[in-house]
N, C-alpha and C. Protein backbone atom coordinates (compact mmCIF):
# COMPACT_ATOMS: atom_id res chain seq x y z
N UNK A 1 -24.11 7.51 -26.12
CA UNK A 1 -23.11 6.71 -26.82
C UNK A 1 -22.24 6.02 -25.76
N UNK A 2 -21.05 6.60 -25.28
CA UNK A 2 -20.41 6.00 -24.43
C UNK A 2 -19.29 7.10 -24.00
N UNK A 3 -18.80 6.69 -22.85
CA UNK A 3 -17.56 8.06 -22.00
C UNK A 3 -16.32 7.74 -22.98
N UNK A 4 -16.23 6.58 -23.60
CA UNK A 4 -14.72 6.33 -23.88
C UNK A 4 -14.90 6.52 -25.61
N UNK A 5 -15.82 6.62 -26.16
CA UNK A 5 -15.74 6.33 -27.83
C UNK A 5 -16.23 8.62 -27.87
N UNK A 6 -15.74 9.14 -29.08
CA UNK A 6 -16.58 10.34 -29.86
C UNK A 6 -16.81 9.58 -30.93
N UNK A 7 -18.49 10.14 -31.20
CA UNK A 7 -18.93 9.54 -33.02
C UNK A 7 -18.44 10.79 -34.21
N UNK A 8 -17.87 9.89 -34.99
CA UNK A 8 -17.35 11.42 -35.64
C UNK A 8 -18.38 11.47 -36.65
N UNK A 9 -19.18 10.28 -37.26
CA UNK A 9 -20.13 9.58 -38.39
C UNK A 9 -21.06 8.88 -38.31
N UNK A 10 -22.69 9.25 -38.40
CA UNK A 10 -23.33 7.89 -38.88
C UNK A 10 -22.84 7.52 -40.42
N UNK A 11 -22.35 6.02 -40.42
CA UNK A 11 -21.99 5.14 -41.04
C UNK A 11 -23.46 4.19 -42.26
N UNK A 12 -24.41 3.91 -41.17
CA UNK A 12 -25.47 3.45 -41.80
C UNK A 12 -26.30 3.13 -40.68
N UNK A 13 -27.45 3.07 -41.02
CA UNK A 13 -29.23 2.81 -40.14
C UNK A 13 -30.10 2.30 -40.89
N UNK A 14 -30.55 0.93 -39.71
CA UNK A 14 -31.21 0.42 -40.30
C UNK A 14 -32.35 0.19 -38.96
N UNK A 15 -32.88 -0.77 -39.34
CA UNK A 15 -34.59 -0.54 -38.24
C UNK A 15 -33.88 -1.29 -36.98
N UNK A 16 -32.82 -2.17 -36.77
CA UNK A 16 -31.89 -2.79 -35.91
C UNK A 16 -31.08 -1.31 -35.07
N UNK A 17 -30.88 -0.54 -35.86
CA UNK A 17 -30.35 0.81 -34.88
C UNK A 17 -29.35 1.61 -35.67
N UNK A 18 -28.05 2.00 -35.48
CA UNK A 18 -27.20 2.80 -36.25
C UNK A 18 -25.57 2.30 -36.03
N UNK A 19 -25.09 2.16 -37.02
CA UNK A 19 -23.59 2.34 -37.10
C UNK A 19 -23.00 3.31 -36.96
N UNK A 20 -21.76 3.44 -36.70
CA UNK A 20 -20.85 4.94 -36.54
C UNK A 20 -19.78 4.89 -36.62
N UNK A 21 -19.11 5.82 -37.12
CA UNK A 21 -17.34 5.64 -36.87
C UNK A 21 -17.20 6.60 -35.57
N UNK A 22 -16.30 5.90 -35.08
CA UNK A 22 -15.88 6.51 -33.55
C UNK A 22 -14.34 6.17 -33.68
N UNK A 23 -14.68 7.48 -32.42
CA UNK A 23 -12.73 7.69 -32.36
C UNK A 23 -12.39 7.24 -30.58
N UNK A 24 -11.65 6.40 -30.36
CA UNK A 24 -11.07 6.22 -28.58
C UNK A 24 -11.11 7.08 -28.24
N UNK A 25 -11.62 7.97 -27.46
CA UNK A 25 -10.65 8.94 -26.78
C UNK A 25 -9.28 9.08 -26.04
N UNK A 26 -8.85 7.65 -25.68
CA UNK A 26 -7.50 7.94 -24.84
C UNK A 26 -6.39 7.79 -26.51
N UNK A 27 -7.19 6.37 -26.85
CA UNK A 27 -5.90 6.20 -28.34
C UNK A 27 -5.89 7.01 -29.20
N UNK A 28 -7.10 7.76 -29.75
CA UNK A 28 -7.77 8.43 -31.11
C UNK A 28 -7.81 7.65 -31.90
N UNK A 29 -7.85 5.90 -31.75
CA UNK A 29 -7.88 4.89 -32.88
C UNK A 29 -9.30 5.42 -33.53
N UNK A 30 -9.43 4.91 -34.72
CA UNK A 30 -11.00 4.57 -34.84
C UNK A 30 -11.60 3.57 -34.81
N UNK A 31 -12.75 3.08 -34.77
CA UNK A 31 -13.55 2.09 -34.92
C UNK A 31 -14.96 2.17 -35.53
N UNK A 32 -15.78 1.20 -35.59
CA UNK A 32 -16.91 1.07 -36.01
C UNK A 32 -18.02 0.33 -34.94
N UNK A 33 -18.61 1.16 -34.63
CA UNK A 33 -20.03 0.83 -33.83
C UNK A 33 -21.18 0.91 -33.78
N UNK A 34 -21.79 -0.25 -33.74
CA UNK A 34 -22.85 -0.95 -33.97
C UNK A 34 -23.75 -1.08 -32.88
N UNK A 35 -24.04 0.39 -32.62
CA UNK A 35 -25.33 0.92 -31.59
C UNK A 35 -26.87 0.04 -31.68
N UNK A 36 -27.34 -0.67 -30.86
CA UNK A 36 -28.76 -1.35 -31.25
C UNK A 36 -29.66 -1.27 -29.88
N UNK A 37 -30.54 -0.67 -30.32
CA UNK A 37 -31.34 -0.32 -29.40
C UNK A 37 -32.26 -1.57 -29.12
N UNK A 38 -32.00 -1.90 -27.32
CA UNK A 38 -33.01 -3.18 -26.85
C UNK A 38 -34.37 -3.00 -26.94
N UNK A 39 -34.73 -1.66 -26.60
CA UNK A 39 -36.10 -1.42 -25.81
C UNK A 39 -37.12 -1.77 -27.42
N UNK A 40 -37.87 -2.76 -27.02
CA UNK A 40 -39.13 -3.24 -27.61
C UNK A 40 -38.62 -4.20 -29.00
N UNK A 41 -37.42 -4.82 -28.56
CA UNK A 41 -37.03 -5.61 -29.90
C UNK A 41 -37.21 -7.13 -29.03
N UNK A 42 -38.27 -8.01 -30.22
CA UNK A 42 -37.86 -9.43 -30.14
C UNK A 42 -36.71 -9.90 -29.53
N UNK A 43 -36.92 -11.28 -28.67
CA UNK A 43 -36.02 -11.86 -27.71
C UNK A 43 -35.01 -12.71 -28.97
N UNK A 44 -35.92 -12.91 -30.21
CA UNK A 44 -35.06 -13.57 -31.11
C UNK A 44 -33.91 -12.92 -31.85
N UNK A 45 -33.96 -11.31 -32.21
CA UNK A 45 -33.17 -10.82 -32.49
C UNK A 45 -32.27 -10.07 -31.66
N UNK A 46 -32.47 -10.08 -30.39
CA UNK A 46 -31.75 -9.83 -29.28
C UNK A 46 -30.60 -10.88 -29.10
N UNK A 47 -30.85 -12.00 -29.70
CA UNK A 47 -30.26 -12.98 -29.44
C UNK A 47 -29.34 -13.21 -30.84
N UNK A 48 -29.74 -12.67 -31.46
CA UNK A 48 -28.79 -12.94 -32.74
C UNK A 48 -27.69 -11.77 -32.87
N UNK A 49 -28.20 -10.75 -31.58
CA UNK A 49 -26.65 -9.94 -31.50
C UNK A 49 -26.02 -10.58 -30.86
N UNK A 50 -26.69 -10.90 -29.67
CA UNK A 50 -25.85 -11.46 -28.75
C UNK A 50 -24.38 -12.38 -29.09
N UNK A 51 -25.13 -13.17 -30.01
CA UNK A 51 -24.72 -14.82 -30.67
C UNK A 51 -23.49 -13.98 -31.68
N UNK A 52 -23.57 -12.44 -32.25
CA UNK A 52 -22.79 -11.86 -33.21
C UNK A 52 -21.83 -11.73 -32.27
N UNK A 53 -21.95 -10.81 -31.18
CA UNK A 53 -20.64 -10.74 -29.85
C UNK A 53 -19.95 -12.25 -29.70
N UNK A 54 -20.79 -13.05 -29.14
CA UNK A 54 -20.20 -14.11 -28.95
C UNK A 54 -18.80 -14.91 -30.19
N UNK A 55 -19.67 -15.02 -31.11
CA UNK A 55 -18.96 -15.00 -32.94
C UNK A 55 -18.22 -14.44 -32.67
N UNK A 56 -17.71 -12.94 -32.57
CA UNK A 56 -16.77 -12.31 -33.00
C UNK A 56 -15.70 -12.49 -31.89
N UNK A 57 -16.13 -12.46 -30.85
CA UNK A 57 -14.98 -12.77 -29.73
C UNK A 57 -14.29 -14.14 -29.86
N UNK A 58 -15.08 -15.16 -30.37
CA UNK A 58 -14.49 -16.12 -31.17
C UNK A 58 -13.30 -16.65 -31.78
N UNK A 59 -13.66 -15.31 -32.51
CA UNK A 59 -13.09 -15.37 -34.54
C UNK A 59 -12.08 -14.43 -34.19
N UNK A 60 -10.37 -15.45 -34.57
CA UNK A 60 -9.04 -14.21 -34.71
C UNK A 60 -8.71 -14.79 -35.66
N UNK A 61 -8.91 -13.79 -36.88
CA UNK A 61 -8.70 -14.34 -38.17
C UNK A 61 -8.29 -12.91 -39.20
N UNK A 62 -7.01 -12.89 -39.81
CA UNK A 62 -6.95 -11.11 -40.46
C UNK A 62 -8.09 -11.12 -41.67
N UNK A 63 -8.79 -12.34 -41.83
CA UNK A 63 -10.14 -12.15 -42.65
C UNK A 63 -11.27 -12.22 -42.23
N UNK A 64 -11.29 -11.91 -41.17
CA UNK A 64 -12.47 -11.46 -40.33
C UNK A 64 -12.49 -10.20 -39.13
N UNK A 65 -13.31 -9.54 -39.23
CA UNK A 65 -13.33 -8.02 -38.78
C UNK A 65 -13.07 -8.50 -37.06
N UNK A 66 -12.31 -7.81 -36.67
CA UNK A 66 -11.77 -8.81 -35.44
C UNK A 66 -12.97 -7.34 -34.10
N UNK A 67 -13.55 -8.16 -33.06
CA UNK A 67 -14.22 -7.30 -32.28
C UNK A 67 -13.30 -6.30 -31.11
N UNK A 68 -13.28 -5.40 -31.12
CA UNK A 68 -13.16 -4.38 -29.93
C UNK A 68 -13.27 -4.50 -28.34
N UNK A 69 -14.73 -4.54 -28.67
CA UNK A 69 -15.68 -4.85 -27.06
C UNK A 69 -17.11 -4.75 -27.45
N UNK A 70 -17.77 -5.01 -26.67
CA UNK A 70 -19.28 -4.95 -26.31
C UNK A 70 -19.70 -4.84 -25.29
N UNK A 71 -20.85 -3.82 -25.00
CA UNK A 71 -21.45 -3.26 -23.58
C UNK A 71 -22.49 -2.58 -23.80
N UNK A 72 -23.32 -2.39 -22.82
CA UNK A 72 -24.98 -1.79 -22.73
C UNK A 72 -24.61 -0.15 -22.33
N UNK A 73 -25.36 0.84 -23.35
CA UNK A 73 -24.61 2.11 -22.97
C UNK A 73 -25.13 2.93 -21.60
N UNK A 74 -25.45 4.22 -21.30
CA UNK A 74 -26.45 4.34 -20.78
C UNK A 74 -27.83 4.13 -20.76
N UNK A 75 -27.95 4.30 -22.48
CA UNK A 75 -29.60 4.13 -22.53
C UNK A 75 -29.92 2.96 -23.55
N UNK A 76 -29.43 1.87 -22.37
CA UNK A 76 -29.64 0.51 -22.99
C UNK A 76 -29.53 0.25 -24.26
N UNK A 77 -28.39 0.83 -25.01
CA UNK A 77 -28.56 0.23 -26.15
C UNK A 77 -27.18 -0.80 -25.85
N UNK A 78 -26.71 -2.04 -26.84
CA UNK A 78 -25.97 -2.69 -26.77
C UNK A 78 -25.08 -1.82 -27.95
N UNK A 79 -23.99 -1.97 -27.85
CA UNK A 79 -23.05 -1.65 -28.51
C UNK A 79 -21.48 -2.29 -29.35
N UNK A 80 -21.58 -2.66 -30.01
CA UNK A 80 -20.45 -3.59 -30.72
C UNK A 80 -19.48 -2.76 -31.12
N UNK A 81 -18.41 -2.59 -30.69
CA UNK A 81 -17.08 -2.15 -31.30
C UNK A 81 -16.19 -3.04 -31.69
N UNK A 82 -16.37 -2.68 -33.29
CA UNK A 82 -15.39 -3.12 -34.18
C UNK A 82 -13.91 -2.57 -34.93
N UNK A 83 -13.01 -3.54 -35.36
CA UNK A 83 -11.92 -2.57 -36.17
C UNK A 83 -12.93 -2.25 -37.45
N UNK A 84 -12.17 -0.81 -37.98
CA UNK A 84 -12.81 -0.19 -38.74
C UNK A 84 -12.40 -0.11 -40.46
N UNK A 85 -12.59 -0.69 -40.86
CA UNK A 85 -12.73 -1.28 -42.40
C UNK A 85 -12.27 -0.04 -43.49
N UNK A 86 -11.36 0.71 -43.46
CA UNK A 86 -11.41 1.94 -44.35
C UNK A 86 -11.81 2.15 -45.72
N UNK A 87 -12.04 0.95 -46.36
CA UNK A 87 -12.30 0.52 -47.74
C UNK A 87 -13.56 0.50 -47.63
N UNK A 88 -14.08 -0.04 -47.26
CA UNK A 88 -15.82 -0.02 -46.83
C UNK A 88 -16.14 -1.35 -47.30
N UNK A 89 -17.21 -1.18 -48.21
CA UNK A 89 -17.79 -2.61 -48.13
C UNK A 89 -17.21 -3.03 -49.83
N UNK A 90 -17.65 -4.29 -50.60
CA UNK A 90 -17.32 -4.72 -51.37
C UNK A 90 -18.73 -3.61 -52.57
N UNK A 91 -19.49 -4.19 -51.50
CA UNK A 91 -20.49 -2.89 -52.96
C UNK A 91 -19.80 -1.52 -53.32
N UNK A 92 -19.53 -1.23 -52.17
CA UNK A 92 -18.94 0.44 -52.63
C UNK A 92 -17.69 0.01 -53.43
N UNK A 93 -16.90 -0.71 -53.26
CA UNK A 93 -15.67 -1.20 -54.13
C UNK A 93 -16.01 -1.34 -55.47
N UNK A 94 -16.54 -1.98 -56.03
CA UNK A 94 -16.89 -2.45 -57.08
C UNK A 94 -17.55 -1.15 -57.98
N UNK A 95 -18.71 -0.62 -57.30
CA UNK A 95 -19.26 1.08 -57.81
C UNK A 95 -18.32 1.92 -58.17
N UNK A 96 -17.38 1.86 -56.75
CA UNK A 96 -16.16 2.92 -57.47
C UNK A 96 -15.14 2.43 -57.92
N UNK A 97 -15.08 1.25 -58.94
CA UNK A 97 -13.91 1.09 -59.37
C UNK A 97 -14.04 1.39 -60.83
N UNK A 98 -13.08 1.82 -61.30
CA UNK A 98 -13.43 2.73 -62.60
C UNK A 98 -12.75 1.43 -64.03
N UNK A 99 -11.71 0.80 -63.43
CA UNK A 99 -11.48 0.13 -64.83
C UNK A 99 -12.07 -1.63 -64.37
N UNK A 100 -11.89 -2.26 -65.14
CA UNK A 100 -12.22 -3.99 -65.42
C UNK A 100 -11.40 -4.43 -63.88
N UNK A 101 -11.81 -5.41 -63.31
CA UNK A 101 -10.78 -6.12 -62.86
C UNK A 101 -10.13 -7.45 -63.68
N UNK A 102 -8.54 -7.15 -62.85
CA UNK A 102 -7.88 -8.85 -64.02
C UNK A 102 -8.20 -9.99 -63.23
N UNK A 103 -7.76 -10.74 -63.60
CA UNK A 103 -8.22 -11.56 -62.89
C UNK A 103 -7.24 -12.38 -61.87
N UNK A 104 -5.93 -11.46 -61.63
CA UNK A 104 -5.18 -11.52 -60.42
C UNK A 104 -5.90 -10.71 -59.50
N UNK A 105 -6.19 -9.68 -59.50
CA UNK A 105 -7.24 -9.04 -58.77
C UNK A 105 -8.17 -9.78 -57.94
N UNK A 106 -9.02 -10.03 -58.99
CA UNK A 106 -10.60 -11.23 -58.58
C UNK A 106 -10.18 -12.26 -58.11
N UNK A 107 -8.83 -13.14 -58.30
CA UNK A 107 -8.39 -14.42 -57.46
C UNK A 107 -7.67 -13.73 -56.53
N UNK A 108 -7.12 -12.58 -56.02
CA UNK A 108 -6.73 -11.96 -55.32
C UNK A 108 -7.25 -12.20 -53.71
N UNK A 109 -8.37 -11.71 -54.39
CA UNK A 109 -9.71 -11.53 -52.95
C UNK A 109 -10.84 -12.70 -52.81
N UNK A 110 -10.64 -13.57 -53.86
CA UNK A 110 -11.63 -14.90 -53.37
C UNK A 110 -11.08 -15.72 -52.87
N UNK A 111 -9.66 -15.80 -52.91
CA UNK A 111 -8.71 -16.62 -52.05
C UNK A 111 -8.67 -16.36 -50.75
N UNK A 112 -8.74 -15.00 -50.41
CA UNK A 112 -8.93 -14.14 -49.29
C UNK A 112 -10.13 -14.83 -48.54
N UNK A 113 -11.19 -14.54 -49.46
CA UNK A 113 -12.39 -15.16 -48.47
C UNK A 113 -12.67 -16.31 -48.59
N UNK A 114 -12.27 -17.21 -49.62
CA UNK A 114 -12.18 -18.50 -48.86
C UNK A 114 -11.20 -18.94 -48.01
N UNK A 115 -10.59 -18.30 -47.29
CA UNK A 115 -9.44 -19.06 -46.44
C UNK A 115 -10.16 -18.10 -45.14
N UNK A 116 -11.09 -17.12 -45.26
CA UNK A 116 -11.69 -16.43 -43.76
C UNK A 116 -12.95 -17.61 -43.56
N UNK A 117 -13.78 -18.08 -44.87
CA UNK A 117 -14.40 -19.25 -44.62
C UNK A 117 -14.07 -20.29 -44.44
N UNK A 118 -12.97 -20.76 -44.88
CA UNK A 118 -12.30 -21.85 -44.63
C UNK A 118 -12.29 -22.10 -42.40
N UNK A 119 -11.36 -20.51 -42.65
CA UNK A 119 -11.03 -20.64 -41.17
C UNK A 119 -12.32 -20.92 -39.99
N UNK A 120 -13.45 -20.40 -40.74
CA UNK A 120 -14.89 -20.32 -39.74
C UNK A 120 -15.24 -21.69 -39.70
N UNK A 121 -15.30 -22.28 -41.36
CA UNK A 121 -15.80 -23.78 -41.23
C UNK A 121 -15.24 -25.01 -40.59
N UNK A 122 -13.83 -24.58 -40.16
CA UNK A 122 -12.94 -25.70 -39.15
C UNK A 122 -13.35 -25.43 -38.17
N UNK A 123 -14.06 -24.32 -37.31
CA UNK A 123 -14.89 -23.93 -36.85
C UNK A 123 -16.34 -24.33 -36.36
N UNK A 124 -16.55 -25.00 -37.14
CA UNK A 124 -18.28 -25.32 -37.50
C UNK A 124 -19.44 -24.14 -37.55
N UNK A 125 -18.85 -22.93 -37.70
CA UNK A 125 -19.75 -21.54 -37.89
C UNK A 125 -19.78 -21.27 -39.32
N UNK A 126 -21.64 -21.19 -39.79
CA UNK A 126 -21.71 -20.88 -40.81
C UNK A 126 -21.89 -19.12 -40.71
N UNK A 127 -21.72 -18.95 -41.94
CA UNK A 127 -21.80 -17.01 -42.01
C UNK A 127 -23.13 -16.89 -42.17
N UNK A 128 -23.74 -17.59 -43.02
CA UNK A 128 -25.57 -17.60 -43.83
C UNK A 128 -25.59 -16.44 -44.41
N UNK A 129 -25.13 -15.05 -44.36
CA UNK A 129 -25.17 -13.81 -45.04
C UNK A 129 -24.45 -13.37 -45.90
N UNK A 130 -23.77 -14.31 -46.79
CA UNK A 130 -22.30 -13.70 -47.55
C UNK A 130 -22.81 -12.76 -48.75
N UNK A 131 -22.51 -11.95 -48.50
CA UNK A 131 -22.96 -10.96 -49.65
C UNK A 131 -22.20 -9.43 -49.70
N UNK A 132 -22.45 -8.95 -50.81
CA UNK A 132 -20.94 -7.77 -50.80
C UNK A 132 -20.91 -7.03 -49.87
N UNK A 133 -22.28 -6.80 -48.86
CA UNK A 133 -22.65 -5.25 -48.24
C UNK A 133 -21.62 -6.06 -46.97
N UNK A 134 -21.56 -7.20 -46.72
CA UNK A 134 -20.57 -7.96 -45.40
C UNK A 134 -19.46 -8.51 -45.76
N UNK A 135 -18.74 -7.91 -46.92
CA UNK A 135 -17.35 -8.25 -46.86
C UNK A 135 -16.76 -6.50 -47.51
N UNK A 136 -15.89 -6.30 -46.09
CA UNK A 136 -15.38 -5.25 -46.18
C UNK A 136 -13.70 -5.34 -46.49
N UNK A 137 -13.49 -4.13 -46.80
CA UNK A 137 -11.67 -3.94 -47.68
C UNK A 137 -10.97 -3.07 -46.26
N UNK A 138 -9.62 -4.12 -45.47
CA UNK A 138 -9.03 -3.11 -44.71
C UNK A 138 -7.59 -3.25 -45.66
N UNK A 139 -6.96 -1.81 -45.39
CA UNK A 139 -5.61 -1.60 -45.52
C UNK A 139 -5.80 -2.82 -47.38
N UNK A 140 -6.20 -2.80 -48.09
CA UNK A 140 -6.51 -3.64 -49.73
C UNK A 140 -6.73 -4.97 -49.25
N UNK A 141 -6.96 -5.50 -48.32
CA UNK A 141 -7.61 -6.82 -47.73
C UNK A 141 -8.77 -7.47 -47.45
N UNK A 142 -9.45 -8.48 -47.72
CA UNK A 142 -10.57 -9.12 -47.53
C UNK A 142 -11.24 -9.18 -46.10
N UNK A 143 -11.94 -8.78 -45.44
CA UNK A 143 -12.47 -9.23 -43.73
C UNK A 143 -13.89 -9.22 -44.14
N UNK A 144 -14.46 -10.56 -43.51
CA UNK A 144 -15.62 -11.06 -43.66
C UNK A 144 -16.33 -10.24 -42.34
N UNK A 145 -17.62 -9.53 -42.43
CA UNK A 145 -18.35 -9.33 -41.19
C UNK A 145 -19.51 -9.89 -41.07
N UNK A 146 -20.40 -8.76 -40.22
CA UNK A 146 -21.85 -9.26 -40.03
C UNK A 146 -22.35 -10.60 -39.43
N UNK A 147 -22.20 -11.15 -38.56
CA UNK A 147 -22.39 -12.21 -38.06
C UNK A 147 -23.34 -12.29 -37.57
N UNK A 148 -24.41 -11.70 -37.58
CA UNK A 148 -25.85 -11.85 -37.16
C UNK A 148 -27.02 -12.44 -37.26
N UNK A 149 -26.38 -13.31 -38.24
CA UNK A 149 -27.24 -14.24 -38.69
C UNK A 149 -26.68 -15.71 -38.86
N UNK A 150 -25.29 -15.74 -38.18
CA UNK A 150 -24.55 -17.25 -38.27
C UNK A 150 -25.07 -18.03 -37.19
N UNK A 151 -24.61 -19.34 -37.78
CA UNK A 151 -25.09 -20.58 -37.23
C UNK A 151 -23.58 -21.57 -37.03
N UNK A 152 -23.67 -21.55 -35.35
CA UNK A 152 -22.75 -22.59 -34.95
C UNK A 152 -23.23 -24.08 -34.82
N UNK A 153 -22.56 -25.24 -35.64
CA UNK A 153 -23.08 -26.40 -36.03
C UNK A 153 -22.13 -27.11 -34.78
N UNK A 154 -23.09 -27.96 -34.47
CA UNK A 154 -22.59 -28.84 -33.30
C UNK A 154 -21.35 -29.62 -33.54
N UNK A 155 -21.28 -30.56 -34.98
CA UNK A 155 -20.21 -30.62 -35.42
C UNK A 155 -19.85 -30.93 -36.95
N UNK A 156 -19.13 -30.86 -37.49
CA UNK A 156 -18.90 -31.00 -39.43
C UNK A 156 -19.96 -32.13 -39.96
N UNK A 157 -20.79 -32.49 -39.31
CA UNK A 157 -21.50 -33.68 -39.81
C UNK A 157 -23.31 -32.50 -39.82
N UNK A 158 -22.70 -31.70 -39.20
CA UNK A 158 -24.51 -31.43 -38.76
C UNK A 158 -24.99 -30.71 -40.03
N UNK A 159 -26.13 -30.05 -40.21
CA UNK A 159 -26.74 -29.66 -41.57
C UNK A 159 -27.77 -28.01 -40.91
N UNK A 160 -27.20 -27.53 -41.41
CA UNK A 160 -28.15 -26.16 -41.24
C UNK A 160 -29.45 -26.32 -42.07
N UNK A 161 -30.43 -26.19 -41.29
CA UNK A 161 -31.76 -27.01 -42.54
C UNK A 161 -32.74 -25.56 -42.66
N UNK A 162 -32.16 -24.80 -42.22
CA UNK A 162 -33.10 -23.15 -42.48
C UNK A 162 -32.99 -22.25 -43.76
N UNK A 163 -33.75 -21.93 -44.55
CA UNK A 163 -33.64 -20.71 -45.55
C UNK A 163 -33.49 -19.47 -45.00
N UNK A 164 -32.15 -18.91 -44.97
CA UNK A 164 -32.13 -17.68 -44.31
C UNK A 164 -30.87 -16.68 -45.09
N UNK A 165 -30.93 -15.66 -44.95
CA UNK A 165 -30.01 -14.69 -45.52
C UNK A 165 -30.89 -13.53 -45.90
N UNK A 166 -30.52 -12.71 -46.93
CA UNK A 166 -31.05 -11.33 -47.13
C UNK A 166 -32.48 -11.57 -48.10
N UNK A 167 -33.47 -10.91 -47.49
CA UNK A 167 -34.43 -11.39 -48.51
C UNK A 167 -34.16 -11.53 -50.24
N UNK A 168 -33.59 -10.66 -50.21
CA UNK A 168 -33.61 -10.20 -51.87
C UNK A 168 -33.23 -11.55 -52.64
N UNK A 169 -31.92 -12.24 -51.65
CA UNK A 169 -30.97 -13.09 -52.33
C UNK A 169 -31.88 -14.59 -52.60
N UNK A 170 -32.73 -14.54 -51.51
CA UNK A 170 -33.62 -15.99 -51.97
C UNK A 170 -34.25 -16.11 -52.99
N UNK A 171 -34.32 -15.20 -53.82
CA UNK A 171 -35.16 -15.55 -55.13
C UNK A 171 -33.82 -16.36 -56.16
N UNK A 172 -32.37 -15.64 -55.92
CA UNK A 172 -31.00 -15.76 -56.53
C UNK A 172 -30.83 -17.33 -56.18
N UNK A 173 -31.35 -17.74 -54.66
CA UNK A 173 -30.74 -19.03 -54.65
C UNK A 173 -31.63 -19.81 -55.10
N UNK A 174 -32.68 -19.56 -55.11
CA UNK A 174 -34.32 -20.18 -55.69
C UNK A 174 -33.67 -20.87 -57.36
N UNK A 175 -33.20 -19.85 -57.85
CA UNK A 175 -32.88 -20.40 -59.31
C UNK A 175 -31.99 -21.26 -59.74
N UNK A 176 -31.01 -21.01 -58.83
CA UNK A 176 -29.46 -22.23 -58.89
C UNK A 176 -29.95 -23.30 -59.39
């Protein structure tokens, strides 16, 4: 893992590598890290972490998960430290919410994330992944993550001409 982080949690794993909650050791802050193992992964998805570090060092926005650091551990894995989202994601929100939302609520938090998209698209960075599992709740607040799949446009005129996002969702946009 690393001399300066303890994992107190795997968080989630996927074939990209493992998340974790970790604690500083000098602060005892926590965070969230996004362990990904190099050895035998495509130069293309090597590059779409990379391009996520880059993104996030970017992006200072309180609606966007603001980055930590990034570094290669001992055993080459790359590592993303993020602030850590205590709410979790919008799926788990929604599962555990037990009554209706009003709809101060629901304009509550879409205002939220359109003004974290707003802020990206003055930007010229698209997200391409917006979906509940990448918008997480800190302190009852909106922060957009996951940047691993965004696209920086040369400038407001240019056109992202790729079908890309979570498989599942292309059949969803297929129908629009």
């Amino acid at each position: 893992m690393s001399d300066n982080y303890h994992p107190l949690r795997m968080i989630g794993k996927g074939s990209f590598g493992s998340v974790y909650l970790v604690q500083h050791k000098i602060s005892q802050r926590e965070y969230v890290m996004k362990r990904i193992s190099t050895h035998g992964v495509p130069e293309k998805e090597l590059e779409g972490y990379r391009q996520e570090v880059i993104l996030l060092s970017d992006l200072e926005h309180p609606g966007i998960v603001s980055l930590i650091e990034s570094f290669i551990d001992h055993e080459q894995h790359l590592c993303i430290v993020m602030e850590y989202c205590e709410g979790g994601d919008l799926t788990v929100f929604f599962k555990n919410k037990k009554t209706k939302f009003t709809e101060v609520e629901v304009l509550f938090h879409f205002i939220q994330m359109c003004l974290a998209l707003s802020y990206m698209h003055d930007k010229n960075i698209l997200h391409r992944d917006l979906k509940t599992q990448n918008i997480f709740l800190k302190d009852g607040l909106i922060q957009l993550g996951d940047f691993g799949i965004s696209k920086v446009l040369g400038d407001s005129r240019d056109f992202a001409q790729t079908c890309i996002g979570t498989p599942v969702s292309w059949k969803t946009q297929m129908r629009v």
